[in-house]
Protein backbone atom coordinates (compact mmCIF):
# COMPACT_ATOMS: atom_id res chain seq x y z
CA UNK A 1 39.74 27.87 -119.05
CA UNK A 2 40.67 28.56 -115.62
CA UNK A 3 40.28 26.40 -112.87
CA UNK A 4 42.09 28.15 -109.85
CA UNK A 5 42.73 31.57 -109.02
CA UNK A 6 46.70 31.18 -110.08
CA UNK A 7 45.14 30.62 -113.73
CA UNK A 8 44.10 34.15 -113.38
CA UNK A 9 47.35 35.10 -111.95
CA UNK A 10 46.99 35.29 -108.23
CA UNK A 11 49.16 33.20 -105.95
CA UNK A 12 47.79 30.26 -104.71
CA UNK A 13 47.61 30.90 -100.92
CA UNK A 14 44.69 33.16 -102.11
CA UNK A 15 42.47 30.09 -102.61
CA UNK A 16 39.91 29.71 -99.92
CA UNK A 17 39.75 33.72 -99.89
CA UNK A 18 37.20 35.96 -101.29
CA UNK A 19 37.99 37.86 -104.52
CA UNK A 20 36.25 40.91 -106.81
CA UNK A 21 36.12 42.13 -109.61
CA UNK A 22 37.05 45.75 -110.54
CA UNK A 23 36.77 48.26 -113.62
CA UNK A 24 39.99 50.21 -112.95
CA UNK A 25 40.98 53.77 -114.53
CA UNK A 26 44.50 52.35 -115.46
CA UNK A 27 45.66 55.67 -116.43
CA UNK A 28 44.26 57.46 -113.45
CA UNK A 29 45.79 54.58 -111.32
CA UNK A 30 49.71 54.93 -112.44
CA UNK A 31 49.45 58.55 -112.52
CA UNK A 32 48.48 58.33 -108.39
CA UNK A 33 51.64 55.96 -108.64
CA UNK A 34 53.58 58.27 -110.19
CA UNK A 35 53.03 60.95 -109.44
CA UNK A 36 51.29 61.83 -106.60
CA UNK A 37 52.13 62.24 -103.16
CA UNK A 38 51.54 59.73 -100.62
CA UNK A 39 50.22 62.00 -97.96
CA UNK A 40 47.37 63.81 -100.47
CA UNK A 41 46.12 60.27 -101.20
CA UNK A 42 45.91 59.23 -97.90
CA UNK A 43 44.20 63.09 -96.82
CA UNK A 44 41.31 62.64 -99.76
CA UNK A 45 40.96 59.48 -98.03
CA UNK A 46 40.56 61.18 -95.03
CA UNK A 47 37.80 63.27 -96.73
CA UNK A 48 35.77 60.19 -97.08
CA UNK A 49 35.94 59.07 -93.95
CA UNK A 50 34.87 62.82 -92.86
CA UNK A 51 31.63 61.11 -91.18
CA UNK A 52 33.25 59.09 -88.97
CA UNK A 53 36.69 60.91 -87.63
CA UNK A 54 37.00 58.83 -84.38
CA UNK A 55 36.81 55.82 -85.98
CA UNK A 56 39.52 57.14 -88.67
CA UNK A 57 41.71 58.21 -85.61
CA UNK A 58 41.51 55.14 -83.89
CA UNK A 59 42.88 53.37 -87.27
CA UNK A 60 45.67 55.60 -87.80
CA UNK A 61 46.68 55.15 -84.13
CA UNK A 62 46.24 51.36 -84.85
CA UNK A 63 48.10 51.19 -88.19
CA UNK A 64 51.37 52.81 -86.37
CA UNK A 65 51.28 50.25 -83.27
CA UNK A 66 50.44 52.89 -80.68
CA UNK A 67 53.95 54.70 -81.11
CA UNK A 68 53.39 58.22 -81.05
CA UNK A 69 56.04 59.85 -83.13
CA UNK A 70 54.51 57.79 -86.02
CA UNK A 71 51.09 58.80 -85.43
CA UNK A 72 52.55 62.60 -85.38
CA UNK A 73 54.31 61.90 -88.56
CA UNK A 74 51.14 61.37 -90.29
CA UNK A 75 49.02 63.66 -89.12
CA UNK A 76 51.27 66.69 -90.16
CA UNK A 77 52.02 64.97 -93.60
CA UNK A 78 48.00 64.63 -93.74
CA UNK A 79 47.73 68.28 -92.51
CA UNK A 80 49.92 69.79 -95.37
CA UNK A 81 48.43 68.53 -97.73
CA UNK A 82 44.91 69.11 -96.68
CA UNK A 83 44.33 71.84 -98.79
CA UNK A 84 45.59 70.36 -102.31
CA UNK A 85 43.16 67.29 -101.10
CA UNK A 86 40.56 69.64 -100.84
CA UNK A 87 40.59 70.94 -104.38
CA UNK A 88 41.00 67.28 -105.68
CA UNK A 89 38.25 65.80 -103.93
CA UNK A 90 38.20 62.42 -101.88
CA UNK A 91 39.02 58.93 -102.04
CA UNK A 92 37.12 55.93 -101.08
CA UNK A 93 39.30 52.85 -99.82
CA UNK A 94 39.35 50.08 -97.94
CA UNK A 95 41.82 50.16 -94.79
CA UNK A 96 44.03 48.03 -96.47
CA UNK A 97 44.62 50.58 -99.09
CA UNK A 98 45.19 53.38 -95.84
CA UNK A 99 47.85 50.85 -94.76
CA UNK A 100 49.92 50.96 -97.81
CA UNK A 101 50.00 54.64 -97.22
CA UNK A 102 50.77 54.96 -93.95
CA UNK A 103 53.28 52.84 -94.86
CA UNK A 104 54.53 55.16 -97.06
CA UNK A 105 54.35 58.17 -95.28
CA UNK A 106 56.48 57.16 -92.02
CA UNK A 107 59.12 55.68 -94.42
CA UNK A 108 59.45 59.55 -96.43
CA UNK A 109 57.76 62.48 -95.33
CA UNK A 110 54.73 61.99 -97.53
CA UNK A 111 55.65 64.34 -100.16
CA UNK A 112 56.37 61.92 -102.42
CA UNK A 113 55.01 59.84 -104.63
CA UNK A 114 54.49 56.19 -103.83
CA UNK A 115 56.79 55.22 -107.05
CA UNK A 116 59.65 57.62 -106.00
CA UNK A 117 58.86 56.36 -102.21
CA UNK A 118 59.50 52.64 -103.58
CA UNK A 119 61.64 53.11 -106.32
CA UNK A 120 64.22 51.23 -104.26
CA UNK A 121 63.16 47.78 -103.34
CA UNK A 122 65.75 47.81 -99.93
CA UNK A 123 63.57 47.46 -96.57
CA UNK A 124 65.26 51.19 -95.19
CA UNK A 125 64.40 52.48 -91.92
CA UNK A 126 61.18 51.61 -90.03
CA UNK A 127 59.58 50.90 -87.04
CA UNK A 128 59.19 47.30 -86.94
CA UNK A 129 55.56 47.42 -84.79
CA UNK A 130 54.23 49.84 -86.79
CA UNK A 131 54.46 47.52 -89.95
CA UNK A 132 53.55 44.57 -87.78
CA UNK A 133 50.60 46.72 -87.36
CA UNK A 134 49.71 47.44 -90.94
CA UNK A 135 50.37 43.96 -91.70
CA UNK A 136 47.13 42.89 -90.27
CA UNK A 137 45.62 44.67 -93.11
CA UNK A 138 47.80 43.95 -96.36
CA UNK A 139 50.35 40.69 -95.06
CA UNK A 140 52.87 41.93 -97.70
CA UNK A 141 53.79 45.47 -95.63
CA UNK A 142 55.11 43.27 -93.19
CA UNK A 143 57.10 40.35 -94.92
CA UNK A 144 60.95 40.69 -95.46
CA UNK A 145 62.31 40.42 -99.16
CA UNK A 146 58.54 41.59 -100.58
CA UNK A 147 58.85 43.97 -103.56
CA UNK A 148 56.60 47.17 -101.98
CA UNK A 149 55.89 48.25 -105.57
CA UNK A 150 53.70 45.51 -105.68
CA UNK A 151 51.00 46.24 -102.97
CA UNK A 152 51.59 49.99 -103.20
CA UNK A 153 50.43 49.80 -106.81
CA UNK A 154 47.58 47.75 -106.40
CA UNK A 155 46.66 50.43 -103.91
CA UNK A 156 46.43 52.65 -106.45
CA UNK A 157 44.26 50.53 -108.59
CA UNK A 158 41.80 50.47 -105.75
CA UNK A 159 41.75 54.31 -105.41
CA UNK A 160 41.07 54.68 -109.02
CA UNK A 161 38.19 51.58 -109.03
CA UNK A 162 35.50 52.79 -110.57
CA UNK A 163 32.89 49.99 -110.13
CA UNK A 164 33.19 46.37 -108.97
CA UNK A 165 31.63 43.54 -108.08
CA UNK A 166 31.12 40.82 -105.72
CA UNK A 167 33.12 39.41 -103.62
CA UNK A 168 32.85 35.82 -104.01
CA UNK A 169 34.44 32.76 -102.42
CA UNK A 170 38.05 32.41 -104.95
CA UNK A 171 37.06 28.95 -105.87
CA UNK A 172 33.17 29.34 -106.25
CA UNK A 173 34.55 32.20 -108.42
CA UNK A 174 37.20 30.27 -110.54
CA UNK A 175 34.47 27.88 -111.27
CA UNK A 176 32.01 30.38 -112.98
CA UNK A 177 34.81 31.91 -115.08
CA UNK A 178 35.79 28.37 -116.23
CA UNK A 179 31.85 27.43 -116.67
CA UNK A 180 31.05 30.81 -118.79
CA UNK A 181 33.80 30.06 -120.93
CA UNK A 182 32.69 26.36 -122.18
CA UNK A 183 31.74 26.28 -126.03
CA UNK A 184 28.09 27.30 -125.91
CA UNK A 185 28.86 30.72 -123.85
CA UNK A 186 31.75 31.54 -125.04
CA UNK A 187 33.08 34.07 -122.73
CA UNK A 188 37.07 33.77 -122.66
CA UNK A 189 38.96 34.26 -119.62
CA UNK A 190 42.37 35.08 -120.52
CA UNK A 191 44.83 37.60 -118.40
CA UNK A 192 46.07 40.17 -119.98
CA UNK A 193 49.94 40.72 -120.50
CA UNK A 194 51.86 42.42 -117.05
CA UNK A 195 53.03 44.66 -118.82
CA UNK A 196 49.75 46.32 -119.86
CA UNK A 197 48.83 46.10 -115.99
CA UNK A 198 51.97 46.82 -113.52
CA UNK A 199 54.38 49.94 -114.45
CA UNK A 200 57.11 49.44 -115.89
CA UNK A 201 59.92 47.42 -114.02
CA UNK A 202 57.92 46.09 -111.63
CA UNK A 203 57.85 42.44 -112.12
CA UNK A 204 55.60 40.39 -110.38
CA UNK A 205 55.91 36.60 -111.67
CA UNK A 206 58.22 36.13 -108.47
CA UNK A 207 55.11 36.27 -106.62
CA UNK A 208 53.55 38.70 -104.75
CA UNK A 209 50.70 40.20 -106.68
CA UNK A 210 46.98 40.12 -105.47
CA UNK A 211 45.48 41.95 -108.83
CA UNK A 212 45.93 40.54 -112.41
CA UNK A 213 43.66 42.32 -115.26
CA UNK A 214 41.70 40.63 -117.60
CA UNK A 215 41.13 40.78 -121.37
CA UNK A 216 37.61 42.32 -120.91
CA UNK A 217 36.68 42.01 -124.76
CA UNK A 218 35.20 38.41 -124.70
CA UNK A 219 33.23 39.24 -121.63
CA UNK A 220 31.84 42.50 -122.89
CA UNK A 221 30.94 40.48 -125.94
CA UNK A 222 29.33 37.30 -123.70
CA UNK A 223 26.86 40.26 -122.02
CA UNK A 224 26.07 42.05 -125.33
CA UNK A 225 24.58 38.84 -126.72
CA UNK A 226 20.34 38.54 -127.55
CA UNK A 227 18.72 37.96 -123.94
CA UNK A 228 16.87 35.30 -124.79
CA UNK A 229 19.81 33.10 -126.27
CA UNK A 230 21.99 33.80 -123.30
CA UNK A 231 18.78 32.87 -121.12
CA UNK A 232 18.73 29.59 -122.74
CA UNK A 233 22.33 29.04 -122.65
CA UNK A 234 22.79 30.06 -118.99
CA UNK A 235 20.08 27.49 -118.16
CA UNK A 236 21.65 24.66 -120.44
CA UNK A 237 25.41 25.21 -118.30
CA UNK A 238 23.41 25.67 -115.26
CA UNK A 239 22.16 22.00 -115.32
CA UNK A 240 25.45 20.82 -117.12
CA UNK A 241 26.94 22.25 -114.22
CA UNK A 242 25.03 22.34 -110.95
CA UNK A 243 26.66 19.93 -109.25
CA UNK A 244 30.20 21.58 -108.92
CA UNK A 245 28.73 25.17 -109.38
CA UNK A 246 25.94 25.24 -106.55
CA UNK A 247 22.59 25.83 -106.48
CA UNK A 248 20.27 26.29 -109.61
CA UNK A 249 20.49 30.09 -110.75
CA UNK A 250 23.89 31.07 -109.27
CA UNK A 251 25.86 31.51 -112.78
CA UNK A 252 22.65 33.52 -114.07
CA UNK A 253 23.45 36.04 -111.33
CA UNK A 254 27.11 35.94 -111.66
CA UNK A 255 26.78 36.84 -115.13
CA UNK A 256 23.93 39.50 -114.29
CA UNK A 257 26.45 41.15 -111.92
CA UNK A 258 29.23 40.90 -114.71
CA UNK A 259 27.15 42.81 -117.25
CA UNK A 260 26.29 45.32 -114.32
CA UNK A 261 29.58 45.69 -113.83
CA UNK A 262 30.77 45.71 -117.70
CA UNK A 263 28.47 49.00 -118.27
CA UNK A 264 31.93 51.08 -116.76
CA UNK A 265 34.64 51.88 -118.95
CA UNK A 266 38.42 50.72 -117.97
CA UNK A 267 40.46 48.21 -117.44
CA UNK A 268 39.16 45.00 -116.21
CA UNK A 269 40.76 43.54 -112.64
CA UNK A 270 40.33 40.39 -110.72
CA UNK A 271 41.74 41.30 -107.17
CA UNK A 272 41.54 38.80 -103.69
CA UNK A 273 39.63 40.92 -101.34
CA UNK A 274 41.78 42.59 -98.61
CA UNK A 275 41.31 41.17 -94.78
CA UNK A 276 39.32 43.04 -92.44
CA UNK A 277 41.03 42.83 -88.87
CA UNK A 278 37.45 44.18 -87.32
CA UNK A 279 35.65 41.89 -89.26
CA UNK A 280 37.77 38.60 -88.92
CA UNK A 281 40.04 39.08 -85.87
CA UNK A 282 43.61 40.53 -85.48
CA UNK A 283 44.80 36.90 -87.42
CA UNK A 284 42.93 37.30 -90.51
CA UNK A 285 46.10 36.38 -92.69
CA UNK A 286 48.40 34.53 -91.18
CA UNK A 287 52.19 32.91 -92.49
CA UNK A 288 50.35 29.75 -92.23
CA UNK A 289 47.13 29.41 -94.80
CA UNK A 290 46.32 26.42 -92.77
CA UNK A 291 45.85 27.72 -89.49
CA UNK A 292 43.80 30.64 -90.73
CA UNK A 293 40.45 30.78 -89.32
CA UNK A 294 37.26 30.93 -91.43
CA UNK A 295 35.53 34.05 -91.96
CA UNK A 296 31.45 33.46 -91.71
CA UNK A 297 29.16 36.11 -93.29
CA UNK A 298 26.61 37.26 -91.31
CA UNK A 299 23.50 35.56 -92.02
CA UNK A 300 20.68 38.85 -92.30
CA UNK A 301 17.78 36.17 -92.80
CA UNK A 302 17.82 35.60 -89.16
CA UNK A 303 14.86 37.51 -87.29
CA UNK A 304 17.11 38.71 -84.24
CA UNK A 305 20.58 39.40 -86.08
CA UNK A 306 19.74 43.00 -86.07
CA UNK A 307 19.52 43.05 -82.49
CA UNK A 308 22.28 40.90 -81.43
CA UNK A 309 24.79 43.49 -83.39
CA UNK A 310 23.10 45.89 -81.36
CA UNK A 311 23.60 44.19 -78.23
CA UNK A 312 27.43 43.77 -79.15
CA UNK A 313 27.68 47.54 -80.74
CA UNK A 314 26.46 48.36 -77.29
CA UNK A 315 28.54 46.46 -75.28
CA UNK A 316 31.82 47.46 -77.13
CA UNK A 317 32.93 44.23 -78.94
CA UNK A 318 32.38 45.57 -82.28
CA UNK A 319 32.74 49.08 -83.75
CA UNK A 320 30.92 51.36 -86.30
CA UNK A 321 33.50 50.29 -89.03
CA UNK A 322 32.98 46.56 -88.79
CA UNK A 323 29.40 47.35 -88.31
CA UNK A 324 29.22 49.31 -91.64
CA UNK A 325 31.17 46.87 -93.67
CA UNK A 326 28.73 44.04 -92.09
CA UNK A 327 26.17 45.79 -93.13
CA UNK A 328 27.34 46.68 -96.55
CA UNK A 329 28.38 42.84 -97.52
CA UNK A 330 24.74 42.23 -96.44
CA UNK A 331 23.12 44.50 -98.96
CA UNK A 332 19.30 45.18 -98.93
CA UNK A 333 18.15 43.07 -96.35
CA UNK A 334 21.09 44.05 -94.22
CA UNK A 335 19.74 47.41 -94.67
CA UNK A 336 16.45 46.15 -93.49
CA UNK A 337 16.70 44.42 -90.50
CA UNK A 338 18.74 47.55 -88.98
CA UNK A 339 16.39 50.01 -90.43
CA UNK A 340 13.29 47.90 -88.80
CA UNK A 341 15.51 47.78 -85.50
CA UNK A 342 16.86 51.61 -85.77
CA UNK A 343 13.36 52.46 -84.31
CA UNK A 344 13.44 50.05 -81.01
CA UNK A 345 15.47 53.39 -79.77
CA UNK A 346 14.98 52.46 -75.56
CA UNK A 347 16.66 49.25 -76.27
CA UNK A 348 19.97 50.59 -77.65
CA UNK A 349 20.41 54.29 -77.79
CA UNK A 350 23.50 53.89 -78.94
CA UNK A 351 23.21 51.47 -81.52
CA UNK A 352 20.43 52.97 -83.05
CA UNK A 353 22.49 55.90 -83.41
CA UNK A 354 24.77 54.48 -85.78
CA UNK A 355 22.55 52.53 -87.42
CA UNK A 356 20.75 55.67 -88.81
CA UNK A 357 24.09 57.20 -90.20
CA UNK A 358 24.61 53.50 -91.83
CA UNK A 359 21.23 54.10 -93.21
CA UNK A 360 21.51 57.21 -93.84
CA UNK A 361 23.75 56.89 -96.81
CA UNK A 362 22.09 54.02 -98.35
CA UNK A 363 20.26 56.29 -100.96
CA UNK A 364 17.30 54.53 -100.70
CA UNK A 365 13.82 56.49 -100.74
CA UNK A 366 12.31 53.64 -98.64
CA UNK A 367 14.23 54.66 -95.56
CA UNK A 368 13.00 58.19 -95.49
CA UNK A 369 10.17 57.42 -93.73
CA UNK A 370 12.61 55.28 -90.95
CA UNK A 371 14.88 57.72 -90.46
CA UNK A 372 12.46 60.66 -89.96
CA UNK A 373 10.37 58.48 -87.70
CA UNK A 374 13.56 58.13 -85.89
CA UNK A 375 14.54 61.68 -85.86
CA UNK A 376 11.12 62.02 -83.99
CA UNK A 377 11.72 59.83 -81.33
CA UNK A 378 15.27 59.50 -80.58
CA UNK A 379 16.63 61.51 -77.40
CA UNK A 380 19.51 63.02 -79.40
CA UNK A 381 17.66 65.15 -81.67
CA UNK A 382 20.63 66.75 -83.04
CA UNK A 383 22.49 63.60 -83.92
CA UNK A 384 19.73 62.27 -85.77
CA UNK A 385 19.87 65.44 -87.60
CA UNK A 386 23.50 64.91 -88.42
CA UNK A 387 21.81 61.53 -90.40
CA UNK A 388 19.00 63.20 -91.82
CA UNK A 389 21.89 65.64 -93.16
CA UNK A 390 23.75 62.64 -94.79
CA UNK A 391 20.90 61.53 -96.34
CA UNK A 392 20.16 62.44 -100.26
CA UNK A 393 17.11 61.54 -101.07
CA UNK A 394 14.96 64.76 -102.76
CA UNK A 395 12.14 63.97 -100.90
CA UNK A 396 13.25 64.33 -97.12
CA UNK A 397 12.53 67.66 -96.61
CA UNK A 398 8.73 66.99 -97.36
CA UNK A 399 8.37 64.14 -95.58
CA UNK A 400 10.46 65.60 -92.78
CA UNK A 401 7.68 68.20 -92.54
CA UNK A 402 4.78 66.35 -92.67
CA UNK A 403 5.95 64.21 -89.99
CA UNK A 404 6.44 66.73 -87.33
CA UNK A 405 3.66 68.77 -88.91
CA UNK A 406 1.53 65.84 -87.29
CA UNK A 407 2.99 66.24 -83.85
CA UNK A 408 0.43 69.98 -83.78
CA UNK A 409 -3.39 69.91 -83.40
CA UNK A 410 -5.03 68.51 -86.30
CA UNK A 411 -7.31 71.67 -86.09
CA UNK A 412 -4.71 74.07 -86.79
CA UNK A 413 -4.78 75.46 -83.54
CA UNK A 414 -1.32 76.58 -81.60
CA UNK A 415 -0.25 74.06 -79.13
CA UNK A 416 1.13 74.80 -76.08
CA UNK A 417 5.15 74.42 -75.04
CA UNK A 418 4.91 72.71 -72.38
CA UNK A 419 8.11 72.22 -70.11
CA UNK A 420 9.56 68.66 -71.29
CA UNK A 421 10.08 67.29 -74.63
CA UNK A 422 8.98 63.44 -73.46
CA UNK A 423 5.82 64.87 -72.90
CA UNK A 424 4.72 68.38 -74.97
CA UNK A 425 4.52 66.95 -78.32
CA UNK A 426 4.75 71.38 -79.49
CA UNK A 427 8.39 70.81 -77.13
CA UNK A 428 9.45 68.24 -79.01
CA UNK A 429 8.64 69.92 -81.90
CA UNK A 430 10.74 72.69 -81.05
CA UNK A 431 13.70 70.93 -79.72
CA UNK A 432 13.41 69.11 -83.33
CA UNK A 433 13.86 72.35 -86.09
CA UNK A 434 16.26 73.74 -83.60
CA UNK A 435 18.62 70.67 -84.49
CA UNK A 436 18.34 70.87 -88.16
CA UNK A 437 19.56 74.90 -87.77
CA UNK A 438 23.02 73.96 -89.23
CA UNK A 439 21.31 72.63 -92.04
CA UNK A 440 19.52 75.38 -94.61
CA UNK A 441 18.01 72.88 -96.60
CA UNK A 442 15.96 71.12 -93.74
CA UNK A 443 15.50 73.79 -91.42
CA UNK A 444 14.30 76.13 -94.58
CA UNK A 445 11.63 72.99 -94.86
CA UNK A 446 10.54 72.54 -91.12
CA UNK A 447 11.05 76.29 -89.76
CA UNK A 448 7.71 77.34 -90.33
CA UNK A 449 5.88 75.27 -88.35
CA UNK A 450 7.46 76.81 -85.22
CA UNK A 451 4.43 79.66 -86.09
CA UNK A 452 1.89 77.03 -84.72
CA UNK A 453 3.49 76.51 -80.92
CA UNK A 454 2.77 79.18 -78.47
CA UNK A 455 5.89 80.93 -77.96
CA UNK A 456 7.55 82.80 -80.62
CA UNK A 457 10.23 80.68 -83.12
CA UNK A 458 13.89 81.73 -82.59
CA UNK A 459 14.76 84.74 -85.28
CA UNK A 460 16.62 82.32 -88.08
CA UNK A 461 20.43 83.41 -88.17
CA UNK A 462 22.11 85.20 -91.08
């Protein structure tokens, strides 16, 4: 059973990192590989980041070290290839993943694919900055004598993820696989052969890989077992256990999140998590394991945490990325604390702001009511309605209308304009459908109640 993360086939400096767990479309993975250009994966990345184009600007100016031919180099490979992007849809990725291809794309012109890019190991032309630069996010893209077919496939593996889970601490990780494995669970651990992972001719025993898959069969058969025995067996390696595992319950939930996971279809992946420069500082992963500083999750138990991101949001010293990915590692109570705070709207105008598009997309019905509340009473009406917009939940548009259906005479009576929106609860009203105009579904939903305040609604367009 494995007792270290090199059991499972990642290097060794990994340990003290966080790793995951992914259910990978293998085929779907070598054919972006293969044969796909560089520059349409990196413009359906684009697509997901549609929400949040400054931020995805200020990355690709980052990721090329500030030197502007570079940036220019991108955008027009991105711009070609915007409308084939388009038609295929976007990507989600982490920016490590958007490093590899930018990467890619100033070394060719983006029109080909990463495995024609790289079918050559030799370093070729670059500009030494610029992969300084991406190096923050992927150390490989920046290290002399590193085969590039390594981390540029493994980028591909992360574009065609289709479910994961965790991350947790490498070691507190190695531990539970070696744990669910002992004779009364029985779930093996065993890494598949490289060649049924990396393409062929890419060898990665020198070193260099991140990603190793894993026989999933044993595991698929540990979480198909009687609920009741694997109850009682969980509890009987919990105690046997505890001591080097951690606290009582912990392997019950890592196995919970493995059969969660196991419901997907495809190849099964054990990756170390990528470094997050916004999250950990610019030395996140440095030549020396040793001197790397510690990364400390934010703690979202703490009554004023909320706050004190907004304080630094507002102040500049972090940005809506590192913001969203804090908020994301801190699941549902992350999503808590800033949807409780969203509302304290005098305190941080801006801050608020983002933390109703973080909300926003959380797909929970229980943050309907927030968000609407804080359409009502933010000053930027139609930002908030940019939010409302992102948000999917069926029931918005109802409870969007009852709210500011509440904001008229309860009599039924038409209220008057009034001159100022802080104060004429029929001008706030007004100032509120007018933002959700450039969205039919809303406005279709709110529009009529412009019928109750004195003047006359605005004809709808079209």
């Amino acid at each position: 059973m494995p007792k270290t993360m090199a059991d499972l086939g990642v290097e060794e400096h990994q340990l003290g990192h966080q790793v995951e767990l992914l259910v990978v479309d293998l085929s779907r993975a070598r054919a972006f590989y293969e044969g796909v250009p560089s520059a349409r994966l990196l413009a359906r990345v684009q697509l997901s980041r549609e929400g949040d184009l400054a931020s995805w600007d200020a990355l690709l100016s980052r990721l090329v070290g500030g030197d502007h031919a570079s940036l220019e180099r991108v955008r027009r490979a991105i711009i070609t290839h915007a409308r084939a992007a388009a038609d295929e849809g976007p990507l989600t990725a982490p920016d490590g993943v958007v490093a590899a291809l930018v990467v890619a794309v100033n070394r060719e012109s983006g029109d080909a694919s990463l495995g024609e890019t790289f079918a050559s190991t030799r370093p070729g032309k670059r500009t030494e900055h610029a992969y300084d630069a991406c190096a923050l996010y992927d150390l490989r893209l920046g290290e002399s004598g590193v085969d590039l077919r390594i981390p540029m496939f493994e980028a591909c593996v992360r574009l065609a993820a289709v479910a994961s889970a965790g991350p947790w601490p490498s070691i507190r990780f190695a531990e539970a696989a070696s744990h669910i494995g002992d004779t009364e669970l029985g779930g093996t651990w065993a890494r598949e052969e490289e060649s049924r992972f990396f393409p062929y001719g890419i060898d990665s025993s020198g070193g260099g890989a991140k990603m190793s898959r894993i026989a999933r069969e044993p595991l698929d058969a540990l979480v198909a077992r009687d609920p009741h025995e694997l109850a009682s067996a969980i509890g009987r390696a919990d105690r046997a256990h505890g001591r080097t595992y951690g606290a009582k319950g912990q392997l019950d939930k890592f196995i919970a999140d493995l059969a969660d996971l196991l419901t997907s279809s495809g190849a099964l992946v054990v990756a170390a998590t990528l470094p997050d420069p916004d999250a950990d500082g610019p030395n996140v992963e440095s030549h020396h394991p040793s001197e790397r500083p510690s990364s400390i999750p934010v703690d979202w138990s703490l009554p004023d945490i909320a706050i004190q991101l907004a304080d630094q949001f507002e102040r500049g010293q972090i940005n809506v990325s590192r913001l969203r990915n804090m908020v994301s590692r801190g699941g549902e109570p992350a999503l808590d604390a800033i949807g409780a705070e969203m509302l304290r709207v005098p305190l941080h105008i801006t801050a608020s702001a983002a933390y109703a598009e973080i909300l926003a997309r959380s797909g929970r019905p229980r943050d309907v009511i927030r968000l609407v509340t804080y359409f009502a009473i933010t000053p930027d009406p139609d930002g908030a309605a940019r939010s409302l917009n992102a948000c999917g939940a069926p029931e918005l548009p109802a409870v969007l209308r009852a709210w500011l259906e509440a904001m008229l005479p309860a009599d039924g009576t038409t209220a008057p304009l009034g001159d100022d929106p802080s104060t004429s609860s029929a001008a706030r009203l007004q100032a509120c459908v007018s933002s959700l105009a450039p969205y039919p579904h809303l406005y279709a939903a709110v529009r009529p109640l412009l019928v109750r305040v004195s003047e006359a609604p605005t004809p709808a367009s079209g």
